[in-house]
N, C-alpha and C. Protein backbone atom coordinates (compact mmCIF):
# COMPACT_ATOMS: atom_id res chain seq x y z
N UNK A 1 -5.15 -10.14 -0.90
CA UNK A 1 -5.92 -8.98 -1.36
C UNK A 1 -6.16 -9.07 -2.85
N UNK A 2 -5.23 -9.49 -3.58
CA UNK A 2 -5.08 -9.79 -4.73
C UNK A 2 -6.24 -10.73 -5.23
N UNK A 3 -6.09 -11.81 -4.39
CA UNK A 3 -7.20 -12.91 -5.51
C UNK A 3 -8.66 -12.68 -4.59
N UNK A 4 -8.70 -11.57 -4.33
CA UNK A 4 -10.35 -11.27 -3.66
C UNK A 4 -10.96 -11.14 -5.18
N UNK A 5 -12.21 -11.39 -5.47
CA UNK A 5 -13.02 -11.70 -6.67
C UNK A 5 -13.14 -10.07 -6.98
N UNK A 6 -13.16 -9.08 -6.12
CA UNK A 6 -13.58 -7.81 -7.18
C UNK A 6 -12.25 -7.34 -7.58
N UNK A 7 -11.12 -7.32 -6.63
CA UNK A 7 -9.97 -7.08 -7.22
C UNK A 7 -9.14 -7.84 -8.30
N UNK A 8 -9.59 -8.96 -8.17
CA UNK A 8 -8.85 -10.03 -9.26
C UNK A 8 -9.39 -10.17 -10.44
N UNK A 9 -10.85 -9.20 -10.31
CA UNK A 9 -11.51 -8.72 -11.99
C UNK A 9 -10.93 -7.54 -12.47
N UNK A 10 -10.47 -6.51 -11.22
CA UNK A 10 -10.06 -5.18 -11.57
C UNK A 10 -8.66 -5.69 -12.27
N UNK A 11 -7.64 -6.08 -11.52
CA UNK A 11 -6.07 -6.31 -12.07
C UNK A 11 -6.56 -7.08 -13.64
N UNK A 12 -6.98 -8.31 -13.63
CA UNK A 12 -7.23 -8.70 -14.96
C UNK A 12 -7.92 -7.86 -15.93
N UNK A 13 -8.43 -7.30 -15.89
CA UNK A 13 -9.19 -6.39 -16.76
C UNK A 13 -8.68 -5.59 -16.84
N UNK A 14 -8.23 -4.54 -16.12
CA UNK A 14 -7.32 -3.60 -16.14
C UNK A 14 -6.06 -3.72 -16.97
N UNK A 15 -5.59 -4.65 -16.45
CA UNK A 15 -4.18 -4.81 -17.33
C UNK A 15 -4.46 -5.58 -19.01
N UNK A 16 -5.69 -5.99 -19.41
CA UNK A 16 -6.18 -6.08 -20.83
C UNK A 16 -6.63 -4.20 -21.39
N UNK A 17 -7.06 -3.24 -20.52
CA UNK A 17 -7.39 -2.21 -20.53
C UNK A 17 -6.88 -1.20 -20.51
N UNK A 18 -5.35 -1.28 -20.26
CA UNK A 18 -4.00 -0.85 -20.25
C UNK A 18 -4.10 0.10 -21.10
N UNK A 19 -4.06 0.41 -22.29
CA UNK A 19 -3.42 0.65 -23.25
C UNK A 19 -4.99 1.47 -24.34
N UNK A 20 -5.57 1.96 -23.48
CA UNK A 20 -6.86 2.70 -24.02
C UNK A 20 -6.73 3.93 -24.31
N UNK A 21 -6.91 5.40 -24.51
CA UNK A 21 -6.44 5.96 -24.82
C UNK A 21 -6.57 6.87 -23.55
N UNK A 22 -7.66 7.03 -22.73
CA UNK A 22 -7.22 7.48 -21.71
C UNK A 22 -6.82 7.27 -20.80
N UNK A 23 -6.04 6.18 -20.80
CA UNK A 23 -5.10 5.33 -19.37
C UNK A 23 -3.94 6.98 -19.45
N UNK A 24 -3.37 7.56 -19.96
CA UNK A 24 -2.22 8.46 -19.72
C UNK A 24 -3.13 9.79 -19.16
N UNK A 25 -4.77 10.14 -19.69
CA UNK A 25 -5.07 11.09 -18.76
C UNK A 25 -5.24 10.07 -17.13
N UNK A 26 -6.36 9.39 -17.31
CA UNK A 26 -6.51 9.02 -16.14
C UNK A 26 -5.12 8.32 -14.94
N UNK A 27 -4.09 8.44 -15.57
CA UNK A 27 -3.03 7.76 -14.90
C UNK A 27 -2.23 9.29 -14.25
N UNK A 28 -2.26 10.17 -14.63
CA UNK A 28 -2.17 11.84 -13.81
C UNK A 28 -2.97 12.28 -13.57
N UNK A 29 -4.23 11.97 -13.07
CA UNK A 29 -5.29 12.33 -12.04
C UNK A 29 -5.34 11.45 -10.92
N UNK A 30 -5.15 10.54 -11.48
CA UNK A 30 -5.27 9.06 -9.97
C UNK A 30 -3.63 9.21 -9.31
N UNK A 31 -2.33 9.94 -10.26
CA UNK A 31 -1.07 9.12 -9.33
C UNK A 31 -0.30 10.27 -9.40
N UNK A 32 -0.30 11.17 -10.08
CA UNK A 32 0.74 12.82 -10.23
C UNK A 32 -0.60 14.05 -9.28
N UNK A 33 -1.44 14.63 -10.52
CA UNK A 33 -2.17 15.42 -9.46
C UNK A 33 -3.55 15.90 -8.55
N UNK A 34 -3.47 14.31 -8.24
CA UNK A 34 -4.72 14.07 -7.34
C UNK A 34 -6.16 14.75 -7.65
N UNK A 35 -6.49 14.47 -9.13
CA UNK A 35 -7.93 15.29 -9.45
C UNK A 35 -9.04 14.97 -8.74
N UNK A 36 -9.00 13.53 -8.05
CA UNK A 36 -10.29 12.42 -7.57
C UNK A 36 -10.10 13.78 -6.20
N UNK A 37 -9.51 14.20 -5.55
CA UNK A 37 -9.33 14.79 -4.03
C UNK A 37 -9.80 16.04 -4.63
N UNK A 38 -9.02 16.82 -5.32
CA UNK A 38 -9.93 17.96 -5.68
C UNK A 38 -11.20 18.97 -5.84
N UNK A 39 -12.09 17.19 -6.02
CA UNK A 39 -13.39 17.90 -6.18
C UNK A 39 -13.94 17.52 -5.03
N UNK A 40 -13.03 17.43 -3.63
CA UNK A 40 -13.51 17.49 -1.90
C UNK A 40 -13.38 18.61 -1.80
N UNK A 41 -12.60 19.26 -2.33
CA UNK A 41 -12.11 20.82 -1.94
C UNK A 41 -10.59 21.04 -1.94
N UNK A 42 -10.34 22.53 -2.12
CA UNK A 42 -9.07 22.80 -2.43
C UNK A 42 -8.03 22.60 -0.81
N UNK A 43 -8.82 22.62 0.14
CA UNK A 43 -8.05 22.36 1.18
C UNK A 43 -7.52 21.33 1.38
N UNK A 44 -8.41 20.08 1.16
CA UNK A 44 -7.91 18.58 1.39
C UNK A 44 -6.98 18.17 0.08
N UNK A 45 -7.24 18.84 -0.69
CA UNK A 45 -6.07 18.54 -2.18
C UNK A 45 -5.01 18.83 -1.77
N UNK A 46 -5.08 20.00 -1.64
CA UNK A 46 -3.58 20.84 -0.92
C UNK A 46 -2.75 19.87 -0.05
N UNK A 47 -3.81 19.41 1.45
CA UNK A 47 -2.69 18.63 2.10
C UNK A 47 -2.20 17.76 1.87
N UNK A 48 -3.12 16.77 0.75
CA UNK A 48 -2.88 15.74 0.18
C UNK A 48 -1.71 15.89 -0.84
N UNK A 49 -1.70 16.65 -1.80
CA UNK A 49 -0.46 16.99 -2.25
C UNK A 49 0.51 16.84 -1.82
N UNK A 50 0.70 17.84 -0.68
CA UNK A 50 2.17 18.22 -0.20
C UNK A 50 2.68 16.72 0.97
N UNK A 51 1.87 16.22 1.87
CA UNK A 51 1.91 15.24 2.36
C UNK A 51 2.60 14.00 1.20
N UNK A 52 1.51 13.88 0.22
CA UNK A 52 1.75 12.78 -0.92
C UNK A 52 3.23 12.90 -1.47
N UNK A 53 3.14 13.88 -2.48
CA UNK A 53 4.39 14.49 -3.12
C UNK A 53 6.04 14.40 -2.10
N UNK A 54 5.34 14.82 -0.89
CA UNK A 54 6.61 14.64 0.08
C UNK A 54 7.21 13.15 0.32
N UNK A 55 6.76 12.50 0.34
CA UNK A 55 7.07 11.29 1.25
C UNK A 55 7.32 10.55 -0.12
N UNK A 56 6.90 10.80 -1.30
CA UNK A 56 7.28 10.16 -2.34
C UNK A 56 8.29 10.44 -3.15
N UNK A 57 8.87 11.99 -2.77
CA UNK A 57 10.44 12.68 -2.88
C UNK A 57 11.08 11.84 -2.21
N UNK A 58 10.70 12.36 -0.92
CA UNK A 58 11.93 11.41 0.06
C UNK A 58 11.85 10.04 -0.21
N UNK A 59 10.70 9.16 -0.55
CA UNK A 59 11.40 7.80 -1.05
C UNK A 59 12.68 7.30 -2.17
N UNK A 60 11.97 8.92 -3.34
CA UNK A 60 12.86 8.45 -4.45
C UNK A 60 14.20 8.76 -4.01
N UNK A 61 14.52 9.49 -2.97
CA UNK A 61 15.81 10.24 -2.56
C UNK A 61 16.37 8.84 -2.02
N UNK A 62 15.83 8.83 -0.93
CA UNK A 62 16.38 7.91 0.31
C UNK A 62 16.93 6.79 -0.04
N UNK A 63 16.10 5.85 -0.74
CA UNK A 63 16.26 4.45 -0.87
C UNK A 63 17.36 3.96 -1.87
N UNK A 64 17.37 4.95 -2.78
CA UNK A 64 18.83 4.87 -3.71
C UNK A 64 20.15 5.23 -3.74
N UNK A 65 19.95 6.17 -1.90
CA UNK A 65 20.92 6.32 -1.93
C UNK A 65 21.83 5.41 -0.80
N UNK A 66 20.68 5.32 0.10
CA UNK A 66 21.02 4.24 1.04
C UNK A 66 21.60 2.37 0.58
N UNK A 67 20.50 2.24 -0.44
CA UNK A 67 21.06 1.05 -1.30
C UNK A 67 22.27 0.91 -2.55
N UNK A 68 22.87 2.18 -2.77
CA UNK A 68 23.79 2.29 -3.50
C UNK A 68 23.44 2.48 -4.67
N UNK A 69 22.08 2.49 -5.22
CA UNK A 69 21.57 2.47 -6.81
C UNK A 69 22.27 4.36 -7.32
N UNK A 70 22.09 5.17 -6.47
CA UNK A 70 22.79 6.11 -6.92
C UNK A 70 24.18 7.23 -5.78
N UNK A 71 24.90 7.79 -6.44
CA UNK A 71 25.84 8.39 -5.55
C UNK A 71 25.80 9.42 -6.39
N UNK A 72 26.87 10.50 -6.04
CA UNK A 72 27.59 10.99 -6.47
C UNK A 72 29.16 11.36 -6.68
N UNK A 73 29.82 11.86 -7.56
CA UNK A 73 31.45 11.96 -7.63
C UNK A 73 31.55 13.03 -7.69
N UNK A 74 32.75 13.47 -7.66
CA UNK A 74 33.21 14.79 -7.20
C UNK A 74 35.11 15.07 -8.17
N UNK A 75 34.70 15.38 -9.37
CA UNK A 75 36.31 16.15 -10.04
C UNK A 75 36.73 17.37 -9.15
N UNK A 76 37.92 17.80 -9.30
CA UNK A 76 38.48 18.80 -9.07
C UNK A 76 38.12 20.08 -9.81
N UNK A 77 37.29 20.08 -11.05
CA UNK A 77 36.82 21.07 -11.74
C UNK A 77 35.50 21.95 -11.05
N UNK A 78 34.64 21.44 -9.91
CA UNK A 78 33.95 21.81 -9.16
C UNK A 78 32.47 21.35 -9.77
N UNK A 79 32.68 19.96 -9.98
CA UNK A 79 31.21 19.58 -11.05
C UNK A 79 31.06 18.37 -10.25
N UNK A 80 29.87 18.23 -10.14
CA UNK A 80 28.88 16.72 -9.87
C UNK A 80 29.01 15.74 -10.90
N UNK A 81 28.94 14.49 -10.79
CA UNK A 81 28.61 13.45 -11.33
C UNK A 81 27.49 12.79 -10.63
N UNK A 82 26.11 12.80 -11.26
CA UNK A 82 25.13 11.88 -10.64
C UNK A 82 25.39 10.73 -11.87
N UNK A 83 25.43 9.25 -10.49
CA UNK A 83 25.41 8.39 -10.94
C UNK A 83 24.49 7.11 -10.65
N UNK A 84 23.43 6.39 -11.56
CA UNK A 84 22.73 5.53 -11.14
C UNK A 84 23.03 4.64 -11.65
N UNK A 85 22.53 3.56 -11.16
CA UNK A 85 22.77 2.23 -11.02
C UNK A 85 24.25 1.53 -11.97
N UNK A 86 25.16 2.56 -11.91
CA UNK A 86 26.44 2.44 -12.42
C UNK A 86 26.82 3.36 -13.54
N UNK A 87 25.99 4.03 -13.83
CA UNK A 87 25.67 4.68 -15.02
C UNK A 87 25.73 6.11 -14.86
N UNK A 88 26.64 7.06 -15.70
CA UNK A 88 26.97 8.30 -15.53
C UNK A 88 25.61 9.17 -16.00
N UNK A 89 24.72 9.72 -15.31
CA UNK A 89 23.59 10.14 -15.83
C UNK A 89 23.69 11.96 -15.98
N UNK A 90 24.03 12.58 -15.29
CA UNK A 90 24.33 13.60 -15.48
C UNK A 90 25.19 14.06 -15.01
N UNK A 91 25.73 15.56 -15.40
CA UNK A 91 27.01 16.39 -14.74
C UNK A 91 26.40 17.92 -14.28
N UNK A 92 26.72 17.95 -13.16
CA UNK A 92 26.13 19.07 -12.53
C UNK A 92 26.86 20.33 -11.50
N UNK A 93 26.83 21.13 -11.82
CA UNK A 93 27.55 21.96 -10.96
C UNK A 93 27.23 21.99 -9.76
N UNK A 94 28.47 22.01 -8.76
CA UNK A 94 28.15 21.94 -7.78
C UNK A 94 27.93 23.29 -6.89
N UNK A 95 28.05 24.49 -6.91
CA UNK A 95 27.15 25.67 -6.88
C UNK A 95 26.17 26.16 -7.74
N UNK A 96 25.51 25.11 -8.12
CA UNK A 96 24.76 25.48 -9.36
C UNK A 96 23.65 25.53 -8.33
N UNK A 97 22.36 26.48 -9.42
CA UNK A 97 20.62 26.15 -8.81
C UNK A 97 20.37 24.36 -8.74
N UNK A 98 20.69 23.67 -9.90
CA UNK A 98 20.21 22.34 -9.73
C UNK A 98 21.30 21.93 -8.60
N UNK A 99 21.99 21.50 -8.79
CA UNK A 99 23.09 20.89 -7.51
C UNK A 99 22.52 21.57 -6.26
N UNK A 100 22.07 23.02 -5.90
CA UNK A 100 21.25 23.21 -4.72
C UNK A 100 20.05 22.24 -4.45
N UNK A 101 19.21 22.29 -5.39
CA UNK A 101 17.51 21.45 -5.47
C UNK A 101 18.40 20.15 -5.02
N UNK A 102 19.12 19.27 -5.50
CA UNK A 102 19.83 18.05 -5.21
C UNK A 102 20.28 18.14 -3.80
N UNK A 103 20.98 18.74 -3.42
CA UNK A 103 21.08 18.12 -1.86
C UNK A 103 19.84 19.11 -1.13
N UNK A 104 19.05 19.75 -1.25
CA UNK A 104 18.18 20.04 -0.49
C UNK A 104 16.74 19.30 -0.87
N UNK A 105 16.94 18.05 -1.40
CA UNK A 105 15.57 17.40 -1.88
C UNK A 105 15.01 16.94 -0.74
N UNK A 106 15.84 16.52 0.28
CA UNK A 106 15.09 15.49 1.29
C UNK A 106 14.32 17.37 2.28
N UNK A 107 15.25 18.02 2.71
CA UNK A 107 14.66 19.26 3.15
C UNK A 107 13.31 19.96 2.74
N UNK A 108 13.15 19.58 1.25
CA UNK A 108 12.01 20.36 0.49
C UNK A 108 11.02 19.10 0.48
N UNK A 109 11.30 18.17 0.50
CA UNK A 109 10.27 17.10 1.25
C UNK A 109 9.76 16.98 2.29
N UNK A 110 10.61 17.14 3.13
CA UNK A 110 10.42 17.50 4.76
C UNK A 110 9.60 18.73 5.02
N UNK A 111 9.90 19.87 4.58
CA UNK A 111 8.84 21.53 4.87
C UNK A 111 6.95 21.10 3.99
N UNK A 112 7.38 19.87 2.94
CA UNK A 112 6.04 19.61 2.30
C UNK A 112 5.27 18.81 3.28
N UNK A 113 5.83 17.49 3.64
CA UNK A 113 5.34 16.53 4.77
C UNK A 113 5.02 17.75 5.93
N UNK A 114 5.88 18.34 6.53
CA UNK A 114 5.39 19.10 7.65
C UNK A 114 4.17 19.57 7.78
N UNK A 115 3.97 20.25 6.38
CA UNK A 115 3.00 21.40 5.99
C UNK A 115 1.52 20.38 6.07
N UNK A 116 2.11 19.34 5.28
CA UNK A 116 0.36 18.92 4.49
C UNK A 116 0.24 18.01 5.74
N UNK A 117 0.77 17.47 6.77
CA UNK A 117 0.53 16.65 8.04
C UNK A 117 0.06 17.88 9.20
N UNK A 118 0.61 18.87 9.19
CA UNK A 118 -0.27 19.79 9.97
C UNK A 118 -1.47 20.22 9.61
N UNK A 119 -1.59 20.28 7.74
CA UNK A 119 -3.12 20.72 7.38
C UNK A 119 -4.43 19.72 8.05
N UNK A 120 -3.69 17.96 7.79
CA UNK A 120 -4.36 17.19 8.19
C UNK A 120 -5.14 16.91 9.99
N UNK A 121 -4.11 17.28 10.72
CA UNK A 121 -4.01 17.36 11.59
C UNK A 121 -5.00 18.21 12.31
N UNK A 122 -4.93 19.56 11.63
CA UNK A 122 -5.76 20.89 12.04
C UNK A 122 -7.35 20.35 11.81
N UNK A 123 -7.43 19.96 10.01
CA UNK A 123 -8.89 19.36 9.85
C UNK A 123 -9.31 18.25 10.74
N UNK A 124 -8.68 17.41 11.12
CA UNK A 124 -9.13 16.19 12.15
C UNK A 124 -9.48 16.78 13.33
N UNK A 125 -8.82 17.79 13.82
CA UNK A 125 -9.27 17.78 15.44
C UNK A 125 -10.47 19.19 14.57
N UNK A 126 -10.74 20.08 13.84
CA UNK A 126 -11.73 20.46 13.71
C UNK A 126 -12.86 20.91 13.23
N UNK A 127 -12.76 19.19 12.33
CA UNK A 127 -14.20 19.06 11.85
C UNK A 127 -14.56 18.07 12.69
N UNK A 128 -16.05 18.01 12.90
CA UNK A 128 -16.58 17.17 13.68
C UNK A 128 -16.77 15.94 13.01
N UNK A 129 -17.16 15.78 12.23
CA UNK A 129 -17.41 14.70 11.58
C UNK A 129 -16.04 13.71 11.62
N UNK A 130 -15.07 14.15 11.25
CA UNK A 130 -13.37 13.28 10.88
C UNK A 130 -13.04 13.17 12.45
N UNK A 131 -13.44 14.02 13.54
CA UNK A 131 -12.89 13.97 14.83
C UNK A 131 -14.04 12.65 15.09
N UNK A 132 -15.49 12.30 14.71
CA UNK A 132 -15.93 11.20 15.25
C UNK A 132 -15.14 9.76 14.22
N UNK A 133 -14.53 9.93 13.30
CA UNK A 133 -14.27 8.77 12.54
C UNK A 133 -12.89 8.31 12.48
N UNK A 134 -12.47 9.52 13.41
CA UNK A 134 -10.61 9.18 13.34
C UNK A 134 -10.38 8.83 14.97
N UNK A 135 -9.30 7.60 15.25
CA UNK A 135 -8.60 7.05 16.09
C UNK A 135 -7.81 7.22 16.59
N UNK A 136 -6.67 7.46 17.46
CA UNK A 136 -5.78 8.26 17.96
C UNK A 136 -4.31 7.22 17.51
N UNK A 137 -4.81 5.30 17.80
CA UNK A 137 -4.03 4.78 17.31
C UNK A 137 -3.71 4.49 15.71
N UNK A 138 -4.70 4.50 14.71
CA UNK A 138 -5.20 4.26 13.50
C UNK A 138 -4.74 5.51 12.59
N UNK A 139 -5.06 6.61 13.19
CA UNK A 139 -5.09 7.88 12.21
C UNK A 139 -4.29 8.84 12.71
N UNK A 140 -4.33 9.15 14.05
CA UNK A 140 -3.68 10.64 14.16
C UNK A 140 -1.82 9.60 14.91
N UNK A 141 -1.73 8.96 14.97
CA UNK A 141 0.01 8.65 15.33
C UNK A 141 0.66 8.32 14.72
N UNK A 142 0.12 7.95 13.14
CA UNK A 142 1.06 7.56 12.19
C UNK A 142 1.43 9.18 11.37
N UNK A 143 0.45 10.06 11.89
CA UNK A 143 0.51 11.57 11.46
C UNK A 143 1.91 12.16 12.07
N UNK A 144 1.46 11.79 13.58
CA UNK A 144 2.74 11.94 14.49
C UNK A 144 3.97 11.50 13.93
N UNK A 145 4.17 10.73 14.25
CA UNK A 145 5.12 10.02 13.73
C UNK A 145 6.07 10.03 12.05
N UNK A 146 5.46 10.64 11.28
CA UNK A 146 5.69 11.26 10.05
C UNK A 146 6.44 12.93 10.05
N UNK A 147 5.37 13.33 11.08
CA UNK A 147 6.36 14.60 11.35
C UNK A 147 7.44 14.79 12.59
N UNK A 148 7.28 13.65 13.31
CA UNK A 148 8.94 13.59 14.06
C UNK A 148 10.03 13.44 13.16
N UNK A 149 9.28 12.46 12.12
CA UNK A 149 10.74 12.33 10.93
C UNK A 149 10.83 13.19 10.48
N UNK A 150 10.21 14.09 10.00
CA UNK A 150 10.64 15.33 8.95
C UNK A 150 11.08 16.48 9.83
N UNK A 151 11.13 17.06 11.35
CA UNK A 151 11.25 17.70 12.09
C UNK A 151 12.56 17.03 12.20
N UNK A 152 13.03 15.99 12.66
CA UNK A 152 14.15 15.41 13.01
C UNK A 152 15.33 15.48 11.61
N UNK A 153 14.56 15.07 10.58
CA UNK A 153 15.69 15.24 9.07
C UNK A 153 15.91 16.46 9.05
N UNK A 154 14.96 18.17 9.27
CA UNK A 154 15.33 19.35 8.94
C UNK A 154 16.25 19.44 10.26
N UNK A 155 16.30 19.32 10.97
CA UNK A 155 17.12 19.15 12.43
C UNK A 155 18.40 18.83 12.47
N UNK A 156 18.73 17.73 11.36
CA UNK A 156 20.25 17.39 11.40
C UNK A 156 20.96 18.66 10.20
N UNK A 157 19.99 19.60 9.54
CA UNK A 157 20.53 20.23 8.21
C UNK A 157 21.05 21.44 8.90
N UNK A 158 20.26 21.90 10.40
CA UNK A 158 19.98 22.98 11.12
C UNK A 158 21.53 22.44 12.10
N UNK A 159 21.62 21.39 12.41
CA UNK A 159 23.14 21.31 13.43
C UNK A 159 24.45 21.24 12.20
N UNK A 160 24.16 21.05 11.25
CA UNK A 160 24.98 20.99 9.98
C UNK A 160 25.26 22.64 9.70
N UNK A 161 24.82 23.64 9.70
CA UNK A 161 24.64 24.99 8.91
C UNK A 161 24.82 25.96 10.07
N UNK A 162 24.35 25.51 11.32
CA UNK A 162 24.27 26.89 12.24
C UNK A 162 25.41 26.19 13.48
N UNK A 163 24.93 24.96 14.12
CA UNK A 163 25.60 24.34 15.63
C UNK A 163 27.20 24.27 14.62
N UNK A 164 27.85 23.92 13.51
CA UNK A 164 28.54 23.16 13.13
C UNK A 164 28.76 22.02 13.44
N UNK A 165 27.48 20.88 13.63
CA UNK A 165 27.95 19.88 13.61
C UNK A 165 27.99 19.11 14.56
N UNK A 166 27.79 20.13 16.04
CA UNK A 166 27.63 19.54 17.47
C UNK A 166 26.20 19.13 17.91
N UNK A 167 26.33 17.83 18.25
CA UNK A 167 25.01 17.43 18.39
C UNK A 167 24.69 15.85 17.16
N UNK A 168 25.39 16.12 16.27
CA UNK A 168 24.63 15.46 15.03
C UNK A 168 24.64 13.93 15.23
N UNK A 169 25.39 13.11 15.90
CA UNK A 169 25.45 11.83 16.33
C UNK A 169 24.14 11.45 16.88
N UNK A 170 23.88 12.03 17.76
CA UNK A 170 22.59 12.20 18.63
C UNK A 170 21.45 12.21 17.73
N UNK A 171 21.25 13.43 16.92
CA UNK A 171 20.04 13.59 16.32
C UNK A 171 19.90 12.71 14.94
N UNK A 172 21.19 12.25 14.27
CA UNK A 172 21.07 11.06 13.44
C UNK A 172 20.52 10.02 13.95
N UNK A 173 20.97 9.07 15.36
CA UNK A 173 20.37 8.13 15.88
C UNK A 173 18.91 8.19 16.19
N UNK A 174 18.66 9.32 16.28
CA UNK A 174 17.03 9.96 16.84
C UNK A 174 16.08 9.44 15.42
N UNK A 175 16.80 10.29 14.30
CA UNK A 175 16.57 10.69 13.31
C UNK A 175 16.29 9.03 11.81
N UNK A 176 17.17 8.37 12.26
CA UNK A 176 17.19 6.89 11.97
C UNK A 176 15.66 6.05 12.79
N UNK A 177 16.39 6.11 13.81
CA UNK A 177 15.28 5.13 14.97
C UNK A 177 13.87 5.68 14.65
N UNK A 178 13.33 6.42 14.20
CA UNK A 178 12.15 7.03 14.10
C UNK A 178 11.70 6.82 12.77
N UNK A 179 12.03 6.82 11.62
CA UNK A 179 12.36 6.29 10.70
C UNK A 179 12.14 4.28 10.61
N UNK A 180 12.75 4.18 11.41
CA UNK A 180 12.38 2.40 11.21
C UNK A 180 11.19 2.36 11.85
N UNK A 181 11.12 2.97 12.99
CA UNK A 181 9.39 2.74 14.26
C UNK A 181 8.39 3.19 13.24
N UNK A 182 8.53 4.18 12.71
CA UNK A 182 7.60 4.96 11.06
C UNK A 182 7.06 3.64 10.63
N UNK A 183 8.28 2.95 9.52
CA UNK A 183 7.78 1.85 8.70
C UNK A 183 7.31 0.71 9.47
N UNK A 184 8.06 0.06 10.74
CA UNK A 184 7.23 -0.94 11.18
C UNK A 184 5.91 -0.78 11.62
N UNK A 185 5.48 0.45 12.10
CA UNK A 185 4.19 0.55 12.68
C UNK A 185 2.85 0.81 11.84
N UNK A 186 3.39 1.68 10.64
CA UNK A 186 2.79 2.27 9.29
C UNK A 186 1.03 1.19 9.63
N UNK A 187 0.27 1.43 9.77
CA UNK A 187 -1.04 0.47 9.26
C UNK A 187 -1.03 -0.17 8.14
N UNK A 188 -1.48 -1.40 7.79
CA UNK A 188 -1.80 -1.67 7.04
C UNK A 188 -2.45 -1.16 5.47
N UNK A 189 -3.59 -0.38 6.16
CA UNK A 189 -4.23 0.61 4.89
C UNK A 189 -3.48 1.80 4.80
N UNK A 190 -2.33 2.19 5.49
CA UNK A 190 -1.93 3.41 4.82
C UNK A 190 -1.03 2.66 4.10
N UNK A 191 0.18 1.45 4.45
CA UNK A 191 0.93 1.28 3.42
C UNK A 191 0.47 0.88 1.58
N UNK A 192 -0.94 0.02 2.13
CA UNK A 192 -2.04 -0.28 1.00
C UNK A 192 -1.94 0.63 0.04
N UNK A 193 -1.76 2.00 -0.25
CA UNK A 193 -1.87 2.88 -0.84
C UNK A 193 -1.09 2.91 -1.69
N UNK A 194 0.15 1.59 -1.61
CA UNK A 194 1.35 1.65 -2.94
C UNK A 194 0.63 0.76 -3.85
N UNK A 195 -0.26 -0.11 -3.59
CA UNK A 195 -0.88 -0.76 -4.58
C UNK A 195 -2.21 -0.63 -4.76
N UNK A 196 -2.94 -0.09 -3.91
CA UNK A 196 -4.31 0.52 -3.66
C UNK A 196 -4.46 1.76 -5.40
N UNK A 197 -3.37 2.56 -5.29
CA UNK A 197 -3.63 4.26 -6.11
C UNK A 197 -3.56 3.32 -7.85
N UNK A 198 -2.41 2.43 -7.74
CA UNK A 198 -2.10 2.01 -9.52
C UNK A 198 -3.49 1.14 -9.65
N UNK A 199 -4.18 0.53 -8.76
CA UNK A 199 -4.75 -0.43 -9.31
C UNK A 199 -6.26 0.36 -9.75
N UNK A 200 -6.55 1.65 -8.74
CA UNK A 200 -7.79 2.40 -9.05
C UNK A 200 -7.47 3.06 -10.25
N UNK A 201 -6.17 3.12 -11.47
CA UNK A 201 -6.84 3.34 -13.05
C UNK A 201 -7.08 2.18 -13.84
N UNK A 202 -6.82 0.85 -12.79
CA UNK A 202 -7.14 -0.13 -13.82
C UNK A 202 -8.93 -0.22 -13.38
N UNK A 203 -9.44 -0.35 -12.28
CA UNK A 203 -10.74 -0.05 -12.12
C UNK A 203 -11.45 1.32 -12.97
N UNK A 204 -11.07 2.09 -13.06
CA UNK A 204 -11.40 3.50 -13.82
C UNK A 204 -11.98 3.14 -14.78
N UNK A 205 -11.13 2.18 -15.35
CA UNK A 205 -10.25 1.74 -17.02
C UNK A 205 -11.61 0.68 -17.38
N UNK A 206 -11.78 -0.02 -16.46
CA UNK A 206 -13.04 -0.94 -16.38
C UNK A 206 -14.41 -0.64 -16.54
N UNK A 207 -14.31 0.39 -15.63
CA UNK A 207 -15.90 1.05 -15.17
C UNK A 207 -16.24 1.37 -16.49
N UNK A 208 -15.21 2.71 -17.37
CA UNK A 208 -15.37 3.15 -18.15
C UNK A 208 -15.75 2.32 -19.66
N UNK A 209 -14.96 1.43 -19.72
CA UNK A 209 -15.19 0.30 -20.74
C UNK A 209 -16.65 -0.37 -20.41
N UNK A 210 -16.82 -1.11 -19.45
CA UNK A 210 -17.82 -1.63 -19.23
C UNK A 210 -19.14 -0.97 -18.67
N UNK A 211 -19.20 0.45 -19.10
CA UNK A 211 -20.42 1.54 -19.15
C UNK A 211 -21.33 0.87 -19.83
């Protein structure tokens, strides 16, 4: 994808183009708050948001903690230690407001994914136009499949808080397995989108220069 001739002008140019003065606006419209979607309308921003924003919480959550880059410790004084990649980064109470936001990050990711995958969902089956251009395998099951995971993650917080706990073997394995079927199946062009979003401000960056 890389050495295709229009992209391999965009990355080279782009990355000489780096450093212009509006690479920092245009780099929070293209990758923080989706201005290019905006001017579709406030509905499709919205889902795009909360969909986007979600799944990019739960990455930053998930993957560091699963790979060990961060944990936490626990004194007897009733305080957090967040720690990354070996490194004591902050101290946090553990009935505190922040220490709440901290273990409820993957949850408040999950109610966002829910939300902005049902907005999507609702517009596909009823606009006509997206219902003739969308696929059931292509577009609407990787939708599916996004919100089994986030239904299934608020699910283990719900046998944690109310069942105490009965059940949770079960709905972890559920909750995992769905999760790997997610990433192996993901399409192509939706995963595209981790290198697809950085490379459209180096195109921006281009257009604009070469006006």
């Amino acid at each position: 994808w890389g050495e295709r001739p229009p992209t391999k002008i965009f990355i080279k140019k782009g990355l000489k183009l780096l450093f212009r003065k509006s690479t920092p606006k245009t780099t929070t419209e293209h990758l923080v708050t989706y201005r290019f979607i905006w001017n579709r309308g406030i509905y499709r921003w919205t889902q795009h948001i909360l969909m986007g924003w979600g799944c990019v919480i739960a990455a930053f959550v998930t993957f560091p903690l699963v790979f060990g880059w961060m944990y936490f410790t626990m004194e007897e004084n009733g305080y957090y230690t967040v720690v990354g990649m070996g490194i004591d980064i902050m101290t946090i109470k553990a009935d505190g407001a922040l220490g709440y936001l901290f273990y409820n990050a993957l949850n408040i990711s999950a109610v966002m994914v829910i939300t902005g995958v049902c907005m999507i969902i609702y517009r596909r089956l009823k606009n006509m136009q997206a219902r003739a251009e969308q696929t059931i395998v292509y577009d609407f099951l990787p939708l599916y499949l996004l919100l089994f995971v986030s239904i299934t993650g608020i699910a283990l917080t719900f046998i944690n808080m109310f069942l105490h706990g009965w059940g949770h073997s079960v709905m972890s394995l559920i909750h995992q397995y769905s999760v790997i079927v997610t990433l192996i199946y993901l399409p192509f062009g939706k995963l595209a989108h981790i290198p697809f979003r950085p490379v459209s401000i180096f195109a921006r960056n281009y257009r604009e220069h070469y006006a």
